[in-house]
Protein backbone atom coordinates (compact mmCIF):
# COMPACT_ATOMS: atom_id res chain seq x y z
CA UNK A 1 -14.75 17.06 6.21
CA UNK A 2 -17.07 15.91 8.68
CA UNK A 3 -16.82 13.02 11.40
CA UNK A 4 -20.86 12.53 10.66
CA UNK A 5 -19.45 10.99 7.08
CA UNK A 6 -22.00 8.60 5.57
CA UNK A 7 -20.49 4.99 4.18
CA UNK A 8 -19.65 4.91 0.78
CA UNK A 9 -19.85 1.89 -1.02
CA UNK A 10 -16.94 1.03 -3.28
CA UNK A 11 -18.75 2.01 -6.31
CA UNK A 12 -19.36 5.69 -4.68
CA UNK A 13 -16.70 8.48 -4.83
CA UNK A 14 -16.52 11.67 -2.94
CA UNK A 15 -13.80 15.05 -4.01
CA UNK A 16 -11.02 15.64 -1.50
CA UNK A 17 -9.81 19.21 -1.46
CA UNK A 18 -7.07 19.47 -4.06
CA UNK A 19 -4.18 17.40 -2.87
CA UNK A 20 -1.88 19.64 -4.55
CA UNK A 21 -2.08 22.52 -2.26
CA UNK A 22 -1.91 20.77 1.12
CA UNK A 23 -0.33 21.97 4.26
CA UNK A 24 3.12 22.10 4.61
CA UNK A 25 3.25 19.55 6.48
CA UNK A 26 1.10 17.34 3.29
CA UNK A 27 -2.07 16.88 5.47
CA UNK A 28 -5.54 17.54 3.37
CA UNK A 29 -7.96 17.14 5.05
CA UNK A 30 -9.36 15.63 8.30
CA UNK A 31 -12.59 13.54 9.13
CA UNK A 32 -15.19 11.36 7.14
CA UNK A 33 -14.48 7.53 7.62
CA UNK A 34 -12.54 4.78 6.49
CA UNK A 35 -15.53 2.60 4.27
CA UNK A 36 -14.79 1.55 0.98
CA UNK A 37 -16.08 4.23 -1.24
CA UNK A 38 -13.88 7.17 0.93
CA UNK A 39 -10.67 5.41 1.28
CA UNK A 40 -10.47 4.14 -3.25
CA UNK A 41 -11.38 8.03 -3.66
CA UNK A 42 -8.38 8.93 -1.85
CA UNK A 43 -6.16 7.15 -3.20
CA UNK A 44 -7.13 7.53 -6.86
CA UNK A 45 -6.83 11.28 -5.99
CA UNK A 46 -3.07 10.51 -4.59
CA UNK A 47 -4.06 10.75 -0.77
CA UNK A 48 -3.92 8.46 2.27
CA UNK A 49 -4.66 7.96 5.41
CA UNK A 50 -2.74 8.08 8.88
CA UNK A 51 -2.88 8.87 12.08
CA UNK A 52 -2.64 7.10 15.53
CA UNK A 53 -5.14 6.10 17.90
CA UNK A 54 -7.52 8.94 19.68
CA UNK A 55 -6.32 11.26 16.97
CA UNK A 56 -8.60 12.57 14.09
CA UNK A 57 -8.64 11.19 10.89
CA UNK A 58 -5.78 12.66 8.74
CA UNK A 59 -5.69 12.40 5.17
CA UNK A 60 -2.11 12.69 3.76
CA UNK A 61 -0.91 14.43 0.54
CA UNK A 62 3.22 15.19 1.21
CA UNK A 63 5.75 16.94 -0.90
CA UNK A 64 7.72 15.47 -2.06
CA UNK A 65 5.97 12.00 -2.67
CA UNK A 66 8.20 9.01 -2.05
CA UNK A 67 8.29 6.21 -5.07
CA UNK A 68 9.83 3.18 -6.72
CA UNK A 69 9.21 2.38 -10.35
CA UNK A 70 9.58 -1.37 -10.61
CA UNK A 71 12.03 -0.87 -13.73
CA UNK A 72 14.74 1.02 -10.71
CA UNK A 73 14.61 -1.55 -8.08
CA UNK A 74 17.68 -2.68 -6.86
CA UNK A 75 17.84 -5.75 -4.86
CA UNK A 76 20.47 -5.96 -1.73
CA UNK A 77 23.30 -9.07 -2.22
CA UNK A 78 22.15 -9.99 1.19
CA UNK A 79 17.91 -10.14 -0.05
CA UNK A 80 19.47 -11.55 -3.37
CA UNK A 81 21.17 -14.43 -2.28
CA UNK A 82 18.11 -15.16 0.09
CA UNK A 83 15.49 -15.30 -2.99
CA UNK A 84 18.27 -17.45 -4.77
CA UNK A 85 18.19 -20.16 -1.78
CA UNK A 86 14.58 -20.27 -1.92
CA UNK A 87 14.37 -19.66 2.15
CA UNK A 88 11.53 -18.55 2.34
CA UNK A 89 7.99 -19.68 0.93
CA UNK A 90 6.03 -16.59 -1.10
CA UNK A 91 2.02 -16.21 -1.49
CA UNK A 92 -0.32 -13.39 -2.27
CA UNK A 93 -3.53 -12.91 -0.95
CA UNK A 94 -3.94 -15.78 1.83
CA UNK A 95 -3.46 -14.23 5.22
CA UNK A 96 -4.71 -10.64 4.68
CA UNK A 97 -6.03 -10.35 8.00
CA UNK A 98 -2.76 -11.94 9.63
CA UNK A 99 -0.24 -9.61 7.90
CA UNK A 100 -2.10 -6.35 8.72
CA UNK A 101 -2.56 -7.26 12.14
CA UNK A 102 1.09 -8.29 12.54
CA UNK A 103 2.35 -4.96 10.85
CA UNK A 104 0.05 -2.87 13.44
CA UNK A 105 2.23 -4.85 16.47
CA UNK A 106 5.59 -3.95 15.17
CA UNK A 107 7.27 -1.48 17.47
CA UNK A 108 8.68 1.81 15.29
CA UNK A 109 11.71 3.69 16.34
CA UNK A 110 10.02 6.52 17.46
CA UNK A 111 6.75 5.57 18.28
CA UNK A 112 4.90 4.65 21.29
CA UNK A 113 2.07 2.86 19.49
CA UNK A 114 0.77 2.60 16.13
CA UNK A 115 -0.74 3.84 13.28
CA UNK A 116 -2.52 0.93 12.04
CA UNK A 117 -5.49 1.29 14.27
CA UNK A 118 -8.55 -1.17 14.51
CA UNK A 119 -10.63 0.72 12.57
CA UNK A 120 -7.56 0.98 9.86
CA UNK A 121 -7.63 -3.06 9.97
CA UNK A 122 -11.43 -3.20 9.39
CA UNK A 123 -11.46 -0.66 6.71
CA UNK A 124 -8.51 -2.50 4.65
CA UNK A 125 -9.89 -5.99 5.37
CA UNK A 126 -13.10 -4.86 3.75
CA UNK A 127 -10.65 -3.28 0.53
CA UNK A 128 -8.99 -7.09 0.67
CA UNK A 129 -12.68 -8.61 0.44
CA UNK A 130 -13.39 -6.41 -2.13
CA UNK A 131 -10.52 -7.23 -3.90
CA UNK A 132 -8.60 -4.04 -4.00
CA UNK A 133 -6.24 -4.18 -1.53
CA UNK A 134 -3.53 -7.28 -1.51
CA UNK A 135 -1.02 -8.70 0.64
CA UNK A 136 2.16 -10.52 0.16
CA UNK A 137 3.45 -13.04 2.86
CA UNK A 138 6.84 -14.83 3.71
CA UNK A 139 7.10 -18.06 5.18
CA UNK A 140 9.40 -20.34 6.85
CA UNK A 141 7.59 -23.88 7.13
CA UNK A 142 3.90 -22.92 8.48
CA UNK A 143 5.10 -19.62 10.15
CA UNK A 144 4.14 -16.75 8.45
CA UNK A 145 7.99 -15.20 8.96
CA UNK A 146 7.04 -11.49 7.35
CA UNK A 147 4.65 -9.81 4.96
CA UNK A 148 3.71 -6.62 3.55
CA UNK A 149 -0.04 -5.21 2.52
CA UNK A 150 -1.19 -2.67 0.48
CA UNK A 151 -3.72 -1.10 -2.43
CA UNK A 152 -3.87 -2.00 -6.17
CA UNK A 153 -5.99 0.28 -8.59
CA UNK A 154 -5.77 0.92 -12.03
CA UNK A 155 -1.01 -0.10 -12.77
CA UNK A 156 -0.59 1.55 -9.16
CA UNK A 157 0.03 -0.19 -5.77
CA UNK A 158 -0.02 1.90 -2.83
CA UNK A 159 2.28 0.43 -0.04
CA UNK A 160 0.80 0.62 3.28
CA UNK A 161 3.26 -1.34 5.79
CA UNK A 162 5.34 -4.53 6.51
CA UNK A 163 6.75 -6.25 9.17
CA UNK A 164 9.46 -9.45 9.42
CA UNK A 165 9.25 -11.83 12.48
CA UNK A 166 12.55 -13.44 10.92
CA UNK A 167 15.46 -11.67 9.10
CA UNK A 168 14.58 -10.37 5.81
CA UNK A 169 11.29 -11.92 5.27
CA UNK A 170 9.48 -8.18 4.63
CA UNK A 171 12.35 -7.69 2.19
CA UNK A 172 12.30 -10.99 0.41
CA UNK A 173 8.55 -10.38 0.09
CA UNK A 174 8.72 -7.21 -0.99
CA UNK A 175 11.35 -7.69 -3.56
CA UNK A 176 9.17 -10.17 -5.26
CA UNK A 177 6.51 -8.14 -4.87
CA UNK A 178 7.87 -5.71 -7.23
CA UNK A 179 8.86 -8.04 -9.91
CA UNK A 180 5.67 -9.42 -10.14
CA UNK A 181 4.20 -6.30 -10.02
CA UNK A 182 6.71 -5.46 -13.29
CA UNK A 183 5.51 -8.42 -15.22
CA UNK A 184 1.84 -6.97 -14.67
CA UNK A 185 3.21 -3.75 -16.57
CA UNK A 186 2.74 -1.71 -13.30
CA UNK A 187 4.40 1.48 -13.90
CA UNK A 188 4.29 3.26 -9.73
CA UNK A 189 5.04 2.13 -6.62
CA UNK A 190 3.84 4.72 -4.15
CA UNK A 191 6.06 4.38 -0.96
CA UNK A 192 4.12 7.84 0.42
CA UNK A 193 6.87 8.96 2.78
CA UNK A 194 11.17 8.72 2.67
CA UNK A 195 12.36 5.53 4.97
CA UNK A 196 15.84 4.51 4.75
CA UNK A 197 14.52 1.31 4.68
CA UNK A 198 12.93 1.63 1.30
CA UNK A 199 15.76 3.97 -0.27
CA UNK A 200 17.83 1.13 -0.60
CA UNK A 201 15.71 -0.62 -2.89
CA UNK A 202 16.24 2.31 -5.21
CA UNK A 203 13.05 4.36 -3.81
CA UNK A 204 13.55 7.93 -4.34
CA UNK A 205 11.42 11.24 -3.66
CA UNK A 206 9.60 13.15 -6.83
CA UNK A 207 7.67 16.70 -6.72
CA UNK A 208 3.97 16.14 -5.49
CA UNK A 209 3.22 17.52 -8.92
CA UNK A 210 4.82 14.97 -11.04
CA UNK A 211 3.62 12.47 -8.73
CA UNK A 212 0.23 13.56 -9.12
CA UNK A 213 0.36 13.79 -12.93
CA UNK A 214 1.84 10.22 -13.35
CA UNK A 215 -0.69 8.70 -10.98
CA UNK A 216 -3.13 10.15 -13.32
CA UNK A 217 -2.11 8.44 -16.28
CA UNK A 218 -1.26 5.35 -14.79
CA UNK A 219 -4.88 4.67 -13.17
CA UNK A 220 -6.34 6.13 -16.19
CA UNK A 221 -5.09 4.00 -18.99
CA UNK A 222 -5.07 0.90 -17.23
CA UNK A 223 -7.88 -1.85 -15.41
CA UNK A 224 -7.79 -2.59 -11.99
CA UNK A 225 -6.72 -6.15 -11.91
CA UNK A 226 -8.92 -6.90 -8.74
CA UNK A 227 -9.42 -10.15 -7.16
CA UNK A 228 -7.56 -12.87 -5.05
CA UNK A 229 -4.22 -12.88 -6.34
CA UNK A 230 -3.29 -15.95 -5.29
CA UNK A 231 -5.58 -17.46 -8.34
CA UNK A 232 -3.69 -17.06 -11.88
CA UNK A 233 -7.39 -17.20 -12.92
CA UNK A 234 -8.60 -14.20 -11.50
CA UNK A 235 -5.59 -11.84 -12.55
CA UNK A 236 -7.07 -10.94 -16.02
CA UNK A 237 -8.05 -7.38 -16.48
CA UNK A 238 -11.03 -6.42 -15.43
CA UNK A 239 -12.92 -2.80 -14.77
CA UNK A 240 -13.07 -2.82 -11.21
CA UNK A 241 -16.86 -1.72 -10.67
């Protein structure tokens, strides 16, 4: 794909090469841009993007695929007792900008920078105006303590990264994350890639085929429920056009 990539508006789609015969290593293809129309027809077609700063644009299809259906989560004594006490305060959807930039500053064992580049934080900001991509944050009195961000289409959301400033706030977020997501009837959590991290909440790797075949169904029998979801109001389903 080429770097000269016109933007695509969020109603316009483009046709990755089949994600189900991608490198070994699970990358796609490389290029075109990060606007709104490129990165929803990725994911609906079970690809993502990553790579680090000064690198090419990399778009991601691995095998296996790494996943958590909400109805297998499994919630750490530790994170349990920490939802029970109430420590920290939950909300969706009301510092977008804050939690993406905060997940792009966490250092990764590993890594000497990031991922989460500034044209990733553009591109998803403009998904969060649009009202497809969502974030959950954590806090402890005004301080926004940890959060996680990521993509909602069709009964999918497509993790994208978290970060805690104070113990366990990414966890306690993400936990309730989940069960909300389960009272929504979401039926995938796409985690892309094995962390240990994740496997304890009862994540676990499938074939890139049966991942691809249940993303399928689940974006194909289902409404986006786009919007702010920090408004009950707005979470009624609705085609998102």
């Amino acid at each position: 794909m080429s770097d000269e990539f016109p933007y695509l508006s969020e109603q316009e789609r483009i046709r990755f090469p089949n994600p189900g015969v991608g490198s070994y290593d699970g990358i796609v293809a490389t290029g075109a841009n990060l606007s709104p129309g490129v990165l929803l027809s990725a994911y609906e077609q079970g690809i993502f993007p990553w790579f680090s700063e000064g690198d090419p644009l990399l778009w991601w299809s691995p095998d296996p695929r790494f996943i958590l259906l909400p109805s297998e989560l499994h919630v750490p004594r530790r994170v349990a007792r920490r939802l029970r006490t109430g420590e920290y305060r939950l909300s969706f959807d009301t510092a977008f900008s804050d939690v993406i930039q905060q997940c792009s500053e966490v250092p990764r064992p590993g890594q000497d920078g990031t991922w989460i580049t500034s044209d990733m934080i553009d591109g998803y900001i403009r998904l969060h105006e649009l009202g497809f991509a969502h974030s959950v944050e954590a806090w402890r009195g005004s301080e926004l303590a940890g959060g996680l961000y990521g993509v909602s289409l069709g009964r999918v959301f497509f993790g994208e990264s978290m970060f805690a400033a104070q113990a366990d706030a990414s966890k306690v977020a993400f936990v309730s994350l989940v069960r909300y997501l389960s009272l929504l009837g979401f039926e995938l959590i796409d985690c892309q890639v094995y962390t240990e991290h994740l496997d304890r909440f009862g994540a676990r790797e499938i074939p890139r085929t049966e991942f691809l075949s249940v993303l399928g169904q689940a974006l194909s029998s289902h409404a986006t429920l786009r919007g702010n979801w920090g408004s009950e109001a707005r979470l009624s389903p609705r085609p998102s056009t």
